[in-house]
Protein backbone atom coordinates (compact mmCIF):
# COMPACT_ATOMS: atom_id res chain seq x y z
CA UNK A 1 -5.95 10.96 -19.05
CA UNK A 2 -2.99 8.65 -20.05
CA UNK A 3 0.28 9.60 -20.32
CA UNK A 4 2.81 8.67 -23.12
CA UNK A 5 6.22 7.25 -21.40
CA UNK A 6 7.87 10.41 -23.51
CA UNK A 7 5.48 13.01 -22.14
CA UNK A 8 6.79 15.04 -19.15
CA UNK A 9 5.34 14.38 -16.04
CA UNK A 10 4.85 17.07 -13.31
CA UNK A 11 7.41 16.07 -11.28
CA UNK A 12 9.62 16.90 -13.97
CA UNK A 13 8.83 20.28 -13.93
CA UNK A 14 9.65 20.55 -10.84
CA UNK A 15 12.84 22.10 -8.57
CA UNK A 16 14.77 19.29 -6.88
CA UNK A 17 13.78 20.90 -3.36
CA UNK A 18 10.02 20.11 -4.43
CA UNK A 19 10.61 16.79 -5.70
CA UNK A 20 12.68 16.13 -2.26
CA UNK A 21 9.61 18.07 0.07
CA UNK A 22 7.12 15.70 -2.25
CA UNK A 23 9.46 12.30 -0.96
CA UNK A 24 9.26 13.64 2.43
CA UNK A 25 5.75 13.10 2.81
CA UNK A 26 5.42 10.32 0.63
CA UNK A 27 7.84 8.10 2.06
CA UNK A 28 6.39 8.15 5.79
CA UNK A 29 2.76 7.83 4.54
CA UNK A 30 3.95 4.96 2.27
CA UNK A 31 5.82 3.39 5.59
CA UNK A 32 2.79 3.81 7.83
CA UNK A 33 0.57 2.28 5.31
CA UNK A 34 2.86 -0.72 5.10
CA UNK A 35 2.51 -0.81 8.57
CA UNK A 36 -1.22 -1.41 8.61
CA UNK A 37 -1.29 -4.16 5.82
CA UNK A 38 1.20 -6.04 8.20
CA UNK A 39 -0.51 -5.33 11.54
CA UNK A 40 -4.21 -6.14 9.67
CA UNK A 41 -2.79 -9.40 8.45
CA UNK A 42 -1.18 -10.34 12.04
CA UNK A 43 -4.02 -9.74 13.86
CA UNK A 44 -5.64 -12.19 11.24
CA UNK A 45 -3.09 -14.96 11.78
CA UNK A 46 -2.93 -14.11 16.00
CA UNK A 47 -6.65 -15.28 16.26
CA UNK A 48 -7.55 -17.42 12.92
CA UNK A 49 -6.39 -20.83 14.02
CA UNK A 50 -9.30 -20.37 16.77
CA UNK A 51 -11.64 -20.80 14.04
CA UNK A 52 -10.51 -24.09 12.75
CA UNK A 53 -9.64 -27.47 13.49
CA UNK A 54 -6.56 -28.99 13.88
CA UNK A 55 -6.43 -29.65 10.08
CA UNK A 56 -7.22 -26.09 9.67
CA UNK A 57 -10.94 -26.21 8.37
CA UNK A 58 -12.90 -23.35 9.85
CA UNK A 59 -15.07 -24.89 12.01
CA UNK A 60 -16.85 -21.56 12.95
CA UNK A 61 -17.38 -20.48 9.00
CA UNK A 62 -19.20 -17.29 9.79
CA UNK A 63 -16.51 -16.32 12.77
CA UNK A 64 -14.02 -17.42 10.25
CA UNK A 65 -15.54 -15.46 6.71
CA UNK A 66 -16.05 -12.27 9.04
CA UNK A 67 -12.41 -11.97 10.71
CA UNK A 68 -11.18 -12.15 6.72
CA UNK A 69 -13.66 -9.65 5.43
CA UNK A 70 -12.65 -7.53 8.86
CA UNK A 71 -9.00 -8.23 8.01
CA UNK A 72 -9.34 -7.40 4.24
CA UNK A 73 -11.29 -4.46 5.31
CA UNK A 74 -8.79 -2.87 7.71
CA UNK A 75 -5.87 -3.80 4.89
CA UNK A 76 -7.84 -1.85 2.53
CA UNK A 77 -7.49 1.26 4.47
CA UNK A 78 -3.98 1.25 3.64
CA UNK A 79 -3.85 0.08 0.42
CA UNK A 80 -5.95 3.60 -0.19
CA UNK A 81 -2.82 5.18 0.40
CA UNK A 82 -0.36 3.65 -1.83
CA UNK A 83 -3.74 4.50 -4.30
CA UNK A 84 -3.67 8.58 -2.94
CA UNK A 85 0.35 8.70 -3.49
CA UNK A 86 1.10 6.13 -6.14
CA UNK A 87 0.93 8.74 -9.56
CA UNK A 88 3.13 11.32 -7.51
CA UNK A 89 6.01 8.75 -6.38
CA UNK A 90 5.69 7.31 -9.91
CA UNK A 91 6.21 10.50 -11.53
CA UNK A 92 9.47 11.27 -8.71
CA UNK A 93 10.81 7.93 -9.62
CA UNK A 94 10.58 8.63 -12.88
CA UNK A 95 11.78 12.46 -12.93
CA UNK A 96 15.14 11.01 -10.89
CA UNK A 97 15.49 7.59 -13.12
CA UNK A 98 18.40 7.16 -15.38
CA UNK A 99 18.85 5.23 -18.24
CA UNK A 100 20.79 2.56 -16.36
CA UNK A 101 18.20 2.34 -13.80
């Protein structure tokens, strides 16, 4: 269900301490996830000029389409995270905003 930018959110009604605990676990599952997008994408770029030419036209198309779905694939994973966490750190952020933030 939507939320109106003036409704409260439930981090709002929440103690500091929670709203810090909440952080504490987002932050390092954020950071991992982070992480993964990188490592999925150099993995990609360690072994996807094998696939190509020395223009850079996959020569090997199939090798070449499945390391990108594999790479997307593995990115993904990750990206699920930032999905899982993204309505709780929004609400944080905007518990602890200010006006001239």
């Amino acid at each position: 269900m939507p939320v109106s930018p003036s409704s409260p959110t439930p981090a709002e009604n929440q103690p500091a301490a929670s709203v810090d605990l909440a952080w504490r676990r987002h932050i390092p599952a954020l950071a991992a996830a982070v992480a993964g997008i990188r490592k999925a994408s150099d993995d990609w770029d360690a072994v996807s000029d094998s696939f190509c030419d020395t223009d850079g036209w996959p020569v090997d198309e199939h090798g070449y389409e499945d390391g990108k779905v594999k790479r997307d694939a593995e990115a993904w994973r990750h990206v699920e995270v930032f999905l899982d966490h993204g309505p709780e750190v929004l609400a944080g952020v905007r518990a602890t905003a200010r006006s001239a933030d």
